[in-house]
Protein backbone atom coordinates (compact mmCIF):
# COMPACT_ATOMS: atom_id res chain seq x y z
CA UNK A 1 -59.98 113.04 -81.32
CA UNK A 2 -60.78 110.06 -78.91
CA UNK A 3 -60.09 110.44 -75.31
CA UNK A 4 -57.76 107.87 -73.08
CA UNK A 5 -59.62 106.52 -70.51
CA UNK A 6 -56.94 105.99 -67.61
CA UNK A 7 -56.72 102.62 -65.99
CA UNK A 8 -57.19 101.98 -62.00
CA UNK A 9 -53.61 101.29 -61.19
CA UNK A 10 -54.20 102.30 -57.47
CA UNK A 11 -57.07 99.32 -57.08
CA UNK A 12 -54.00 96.69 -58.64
CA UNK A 13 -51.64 98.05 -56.23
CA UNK A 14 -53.98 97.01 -53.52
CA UNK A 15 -54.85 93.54 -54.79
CA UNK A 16 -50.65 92.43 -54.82
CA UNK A 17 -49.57 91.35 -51.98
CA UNK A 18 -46.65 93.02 -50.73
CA UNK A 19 -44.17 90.38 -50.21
CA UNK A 20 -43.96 87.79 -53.63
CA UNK A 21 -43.59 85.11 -51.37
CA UNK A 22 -47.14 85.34 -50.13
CA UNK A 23 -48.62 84.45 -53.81
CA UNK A 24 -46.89 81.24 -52.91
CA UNK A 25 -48.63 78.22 -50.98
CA UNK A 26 -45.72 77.48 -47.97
CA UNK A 27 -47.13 75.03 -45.69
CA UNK A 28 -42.98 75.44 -43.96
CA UNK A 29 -43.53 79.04 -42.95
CA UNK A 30 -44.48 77.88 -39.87
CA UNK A 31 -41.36 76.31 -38.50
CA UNK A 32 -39.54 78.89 -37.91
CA UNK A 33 -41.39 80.21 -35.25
CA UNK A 34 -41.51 76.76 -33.45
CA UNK A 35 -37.69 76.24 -34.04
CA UNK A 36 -37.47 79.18 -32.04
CA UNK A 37 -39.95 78.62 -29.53
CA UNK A 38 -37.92 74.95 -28.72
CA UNK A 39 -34.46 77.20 -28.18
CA UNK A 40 -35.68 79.27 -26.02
CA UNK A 41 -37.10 76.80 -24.01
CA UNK A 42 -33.94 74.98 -23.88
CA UNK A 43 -32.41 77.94 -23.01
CA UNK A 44 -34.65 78.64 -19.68
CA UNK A 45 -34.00 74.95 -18.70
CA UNK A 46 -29.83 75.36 -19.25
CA UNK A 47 -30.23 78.32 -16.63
CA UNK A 48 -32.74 76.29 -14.25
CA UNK A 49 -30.22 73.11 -14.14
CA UNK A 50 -27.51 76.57 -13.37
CA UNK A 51 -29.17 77.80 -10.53
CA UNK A 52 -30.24 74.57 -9.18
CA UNK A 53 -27.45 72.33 -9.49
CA UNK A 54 -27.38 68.14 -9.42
CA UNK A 55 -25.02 67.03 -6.12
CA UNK A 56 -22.01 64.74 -7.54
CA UNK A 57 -22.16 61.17 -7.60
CA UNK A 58 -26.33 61.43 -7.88
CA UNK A 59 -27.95 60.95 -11.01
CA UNK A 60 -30.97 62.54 -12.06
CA UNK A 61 -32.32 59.53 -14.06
CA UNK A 62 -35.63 58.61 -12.43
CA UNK A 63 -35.05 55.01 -13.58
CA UNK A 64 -31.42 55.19 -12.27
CA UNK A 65 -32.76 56.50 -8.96
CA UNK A 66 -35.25 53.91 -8.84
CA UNK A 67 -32.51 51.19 -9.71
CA UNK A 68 -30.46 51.96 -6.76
CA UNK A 69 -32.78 52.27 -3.90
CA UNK A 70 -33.97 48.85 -5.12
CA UNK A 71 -30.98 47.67 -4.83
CA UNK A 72 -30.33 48.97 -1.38
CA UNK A 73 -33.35 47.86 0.05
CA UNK A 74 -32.23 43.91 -1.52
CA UNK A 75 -29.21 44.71 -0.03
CA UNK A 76 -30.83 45.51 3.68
CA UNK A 77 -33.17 42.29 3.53
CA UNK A 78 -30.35 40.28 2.93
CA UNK A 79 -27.88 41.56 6.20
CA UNK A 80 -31.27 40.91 8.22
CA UNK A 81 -31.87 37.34 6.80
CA UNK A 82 -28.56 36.22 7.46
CA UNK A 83 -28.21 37.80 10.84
CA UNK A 84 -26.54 35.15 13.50
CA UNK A 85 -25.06 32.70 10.48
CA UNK A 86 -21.72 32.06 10.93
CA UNK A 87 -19.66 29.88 8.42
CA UNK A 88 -18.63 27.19 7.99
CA UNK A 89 -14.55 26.17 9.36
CA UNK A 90 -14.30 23.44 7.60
CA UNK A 91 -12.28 23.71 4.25
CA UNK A 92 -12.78 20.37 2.64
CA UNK A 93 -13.29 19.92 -0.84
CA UNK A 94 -15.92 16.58 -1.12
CA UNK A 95 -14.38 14.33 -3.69
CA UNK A 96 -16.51 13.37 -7.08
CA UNK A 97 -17.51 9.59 -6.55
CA UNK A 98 -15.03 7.74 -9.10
CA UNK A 99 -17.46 5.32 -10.09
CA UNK A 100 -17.98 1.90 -10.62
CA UNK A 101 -13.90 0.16 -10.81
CA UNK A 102 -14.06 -1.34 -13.96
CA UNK A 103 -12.46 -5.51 -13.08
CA UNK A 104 -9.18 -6.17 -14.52
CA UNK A 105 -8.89 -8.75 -17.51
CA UNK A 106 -8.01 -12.01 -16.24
CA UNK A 107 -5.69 -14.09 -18.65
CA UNK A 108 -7.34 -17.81 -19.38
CA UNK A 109 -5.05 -19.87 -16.74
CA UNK A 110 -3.23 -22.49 -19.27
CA UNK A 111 -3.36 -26.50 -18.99
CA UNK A 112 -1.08 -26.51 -16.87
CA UNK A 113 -1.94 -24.11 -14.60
CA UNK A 114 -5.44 -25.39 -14.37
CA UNK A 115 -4.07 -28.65 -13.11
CA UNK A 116 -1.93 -26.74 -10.85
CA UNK A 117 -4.67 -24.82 -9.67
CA UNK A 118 -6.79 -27.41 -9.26
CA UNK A 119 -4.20 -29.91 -6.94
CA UNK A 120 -4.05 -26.51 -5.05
CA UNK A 121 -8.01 -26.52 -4.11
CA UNK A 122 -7.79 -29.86 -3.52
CA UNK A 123 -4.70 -29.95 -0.80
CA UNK A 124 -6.52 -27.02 0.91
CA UNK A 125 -10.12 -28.45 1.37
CA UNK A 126 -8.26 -31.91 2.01
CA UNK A 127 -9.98 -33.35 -1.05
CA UNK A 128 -6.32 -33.74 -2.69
CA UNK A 129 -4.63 -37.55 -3.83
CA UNK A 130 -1.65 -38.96 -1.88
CA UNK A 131 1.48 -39.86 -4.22
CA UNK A 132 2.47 -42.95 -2.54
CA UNK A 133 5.98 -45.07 -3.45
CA UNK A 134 6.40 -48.36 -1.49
CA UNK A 135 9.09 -51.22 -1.03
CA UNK A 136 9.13 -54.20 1.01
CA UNK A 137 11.14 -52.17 3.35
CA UNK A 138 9.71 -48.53 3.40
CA UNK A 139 6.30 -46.66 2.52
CA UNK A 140 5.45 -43.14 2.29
CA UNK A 141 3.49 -40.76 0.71
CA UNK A 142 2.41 -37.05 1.16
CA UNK A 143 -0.77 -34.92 -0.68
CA UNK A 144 -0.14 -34.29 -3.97
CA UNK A 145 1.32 -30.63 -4.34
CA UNK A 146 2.41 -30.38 -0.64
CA UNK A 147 6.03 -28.72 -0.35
CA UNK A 148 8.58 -31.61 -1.35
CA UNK A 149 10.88 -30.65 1.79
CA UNK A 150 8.02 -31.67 4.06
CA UNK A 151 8.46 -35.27 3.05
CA UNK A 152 12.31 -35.14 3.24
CA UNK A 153 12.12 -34.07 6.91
CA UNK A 154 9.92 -36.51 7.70
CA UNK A 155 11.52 -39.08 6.21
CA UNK A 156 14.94 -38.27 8.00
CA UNK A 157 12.80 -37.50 11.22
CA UNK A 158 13.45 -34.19 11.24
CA UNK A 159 10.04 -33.85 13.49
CA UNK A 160 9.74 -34.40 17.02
CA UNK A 161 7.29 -37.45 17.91
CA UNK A 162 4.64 -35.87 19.90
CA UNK A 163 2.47 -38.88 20.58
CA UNK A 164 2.20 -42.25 19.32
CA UNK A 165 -0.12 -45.78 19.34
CA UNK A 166 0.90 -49.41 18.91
CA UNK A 167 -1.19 -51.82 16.92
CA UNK A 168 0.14 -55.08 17.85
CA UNK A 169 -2.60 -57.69 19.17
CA UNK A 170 -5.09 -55.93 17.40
CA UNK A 171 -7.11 -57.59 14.18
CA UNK A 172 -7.40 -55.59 11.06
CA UNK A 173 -10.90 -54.03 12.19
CA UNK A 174 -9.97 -52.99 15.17
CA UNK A 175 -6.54 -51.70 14.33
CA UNK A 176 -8.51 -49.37 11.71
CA UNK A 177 -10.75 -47.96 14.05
CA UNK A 178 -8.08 -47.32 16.78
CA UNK A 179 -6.33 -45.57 14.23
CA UNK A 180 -8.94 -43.37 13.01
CA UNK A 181 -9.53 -42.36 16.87
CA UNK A 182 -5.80 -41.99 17.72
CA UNK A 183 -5.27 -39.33 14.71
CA UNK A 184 -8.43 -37.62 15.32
CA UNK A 185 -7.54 -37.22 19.44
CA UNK A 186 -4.52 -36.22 17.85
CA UNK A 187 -5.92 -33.07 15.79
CA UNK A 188 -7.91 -31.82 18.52
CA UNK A 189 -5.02 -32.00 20.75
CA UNK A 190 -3.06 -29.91 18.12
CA UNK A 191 -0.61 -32.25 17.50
CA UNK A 192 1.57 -32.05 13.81
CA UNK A 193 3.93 -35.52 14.00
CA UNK A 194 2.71 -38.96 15.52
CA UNK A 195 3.89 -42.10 15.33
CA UNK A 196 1.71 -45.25 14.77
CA UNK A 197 3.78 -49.13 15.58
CA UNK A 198 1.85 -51.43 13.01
CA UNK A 199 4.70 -53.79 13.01
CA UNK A 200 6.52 -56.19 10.39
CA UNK A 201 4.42 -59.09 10.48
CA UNK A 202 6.35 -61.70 12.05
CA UNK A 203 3.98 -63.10 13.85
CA UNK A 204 1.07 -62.97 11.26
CA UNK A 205 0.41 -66.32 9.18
CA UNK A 206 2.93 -66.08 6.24
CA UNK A 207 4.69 -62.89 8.17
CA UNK A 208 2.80 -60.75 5.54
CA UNK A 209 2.62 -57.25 6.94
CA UNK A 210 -1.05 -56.78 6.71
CA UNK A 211 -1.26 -53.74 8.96
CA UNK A 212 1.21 -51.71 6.99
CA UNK A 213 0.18 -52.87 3.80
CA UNK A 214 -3.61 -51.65 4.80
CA UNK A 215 -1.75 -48.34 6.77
CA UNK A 216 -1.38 -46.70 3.37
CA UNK A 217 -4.93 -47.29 2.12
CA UNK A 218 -6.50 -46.14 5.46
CA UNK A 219 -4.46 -42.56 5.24
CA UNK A 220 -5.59 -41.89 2.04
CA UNK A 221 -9.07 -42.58 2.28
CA UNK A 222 -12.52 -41.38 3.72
CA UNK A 223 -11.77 -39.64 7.05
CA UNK A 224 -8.03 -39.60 7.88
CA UNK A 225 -7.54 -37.86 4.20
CA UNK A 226 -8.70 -34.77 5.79
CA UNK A 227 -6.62 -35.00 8.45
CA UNK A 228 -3.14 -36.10 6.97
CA UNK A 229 -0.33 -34.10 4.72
CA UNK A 230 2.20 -36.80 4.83
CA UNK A 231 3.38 -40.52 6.40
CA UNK A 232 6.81 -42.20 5.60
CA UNK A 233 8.70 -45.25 7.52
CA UNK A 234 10.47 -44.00 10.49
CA UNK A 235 13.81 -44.11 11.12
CA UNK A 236 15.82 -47.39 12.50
CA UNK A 237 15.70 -45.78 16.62
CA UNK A 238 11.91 -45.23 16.18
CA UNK A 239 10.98 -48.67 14.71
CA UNK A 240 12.10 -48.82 11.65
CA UNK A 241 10.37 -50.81 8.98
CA UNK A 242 7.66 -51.42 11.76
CA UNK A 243 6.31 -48.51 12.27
CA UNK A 244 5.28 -45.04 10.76
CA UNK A 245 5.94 -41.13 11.04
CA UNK A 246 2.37 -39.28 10.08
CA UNK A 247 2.12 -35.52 9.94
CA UNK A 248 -0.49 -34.16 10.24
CA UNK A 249 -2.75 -31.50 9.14
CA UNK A 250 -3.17 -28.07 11.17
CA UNK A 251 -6.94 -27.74 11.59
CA UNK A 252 -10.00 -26.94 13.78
CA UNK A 253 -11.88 -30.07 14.23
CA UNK A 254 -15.63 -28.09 14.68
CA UNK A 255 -15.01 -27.00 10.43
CA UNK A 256 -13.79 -30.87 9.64
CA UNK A 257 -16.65 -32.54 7.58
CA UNK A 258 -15.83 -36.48 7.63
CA UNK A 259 -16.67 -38.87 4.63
CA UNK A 260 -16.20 -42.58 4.57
């Protein structure tokens, strides 16, 4: 009978390990130990921040601590730079500029009001035409577009005379140029109504009244244009038929520019 040769169970028992887990590769066994290692530093810090306590209102940011004495110092350099300024008392607001003013649209003047216009220029730069009516009695005439009431007045004569010149003797030459010096003495002198005797003709060859026939054409023409507004035939107590009232214009003589 064959003997049972006993096996080495002692030498097995030494070869396991004695915890399963260690047959196992766990490359996590590790963390434990630094999970706890990280709380209990946490823990020592909780009781140093205990025992040595932040002040309220600081923080204890380094960056926030940084942040504010930056500030502060801005702060300080700013009180020192405008040491001594004092502002300003006045309180006004300056106004935007508006701008170029755009120009109103003019409406095209009409026809009519061109002429209008135009007899307007003329009667104030003394360029303007006389309207002249004439009988074998009477004459007058006034600057076309001159108020009609002037020529009423001085047709009634409504003006006081303040200076006039008689013609008779004189040839038709020489009464034209002692007419043209009588009404120009007369606008530097300031005078507005004159009267000039040119007579009825009785006396002339055919008792044609050349002087007052030529009166008209002289007071409408070259020179004395610029210096007359209106003439008519004056009234019965200054001469009647034989002489004439001229009014005349209101200007300096220096500005009067004289065309024959």
């Amino acid at each position: 009978m064959k003997k049972r040769r006993k096996r080495n169970t002692s030498r097995k028992a030494q070869a396991l390990p004695s915890d399963p887990r260690d047959s196992f590769n766990t490359p996590f066994s590790c963390l434990g130990d630094m999970l706890k290692q990280a709380q209990a530093e946490a823990q020592s810090d909780n009781e140093e921040d205990k025992n040595n306590p932040v002040p309220e209102g600081e923080s204890c940011s380094p960056n926030q601590s940084q942040s504010a004495n930056g500030a502060e110092e801005e702060n300080t350099l700013f009180r020192e730079a405008m040491a001594g300024v004092e502002p300003l008392q006045s309180n006004r607001v300056r106004a935007r500029d508006p701008g170029p003013l755009s120009k109103p649209s003019r409406r095209p003047l009409l026809e009519g009001e061109l002429e209008a216009y135009a007899q307007l220029v003329d009667l104030v730069s003394g360029e303007g035409s006389f309207d002249i009516e004439y009988t074998d009695e009477y004459i007058e005439g006034a600057v076309i577009g001159a108020d009609p009431d002037l020529l009423t007045k001085l047709r009634r004569g409504d003006f006081s005379i303040q200076a006039h010149f008689d013609l008779h003797g004189m040839t038709t030459s020489e009464a034209r140029e002692a007419v043209e010096r009588f009404i120009l003495s007369s606008v530097i002198k300031g005078l507005r109504c004159v009267l000039i005797i040119h007579g009825r003709g009785l006396n002339s060859r055919d008792q044609i009244p050349i002087l007052k026939e030529r009166m008209s054409s002289w007071l409408k023409r070259g020179r004395l244009k610029k210096m007359v507004l209106a003439f008519a035939t004056a009234q019965p107590c200054d001469g009647g038929a034989g002489a004439l009232y001229v009014f005349l214009r209101k200007c300096k003589p220096e500005k009067m520019q004289f065309t024959d």
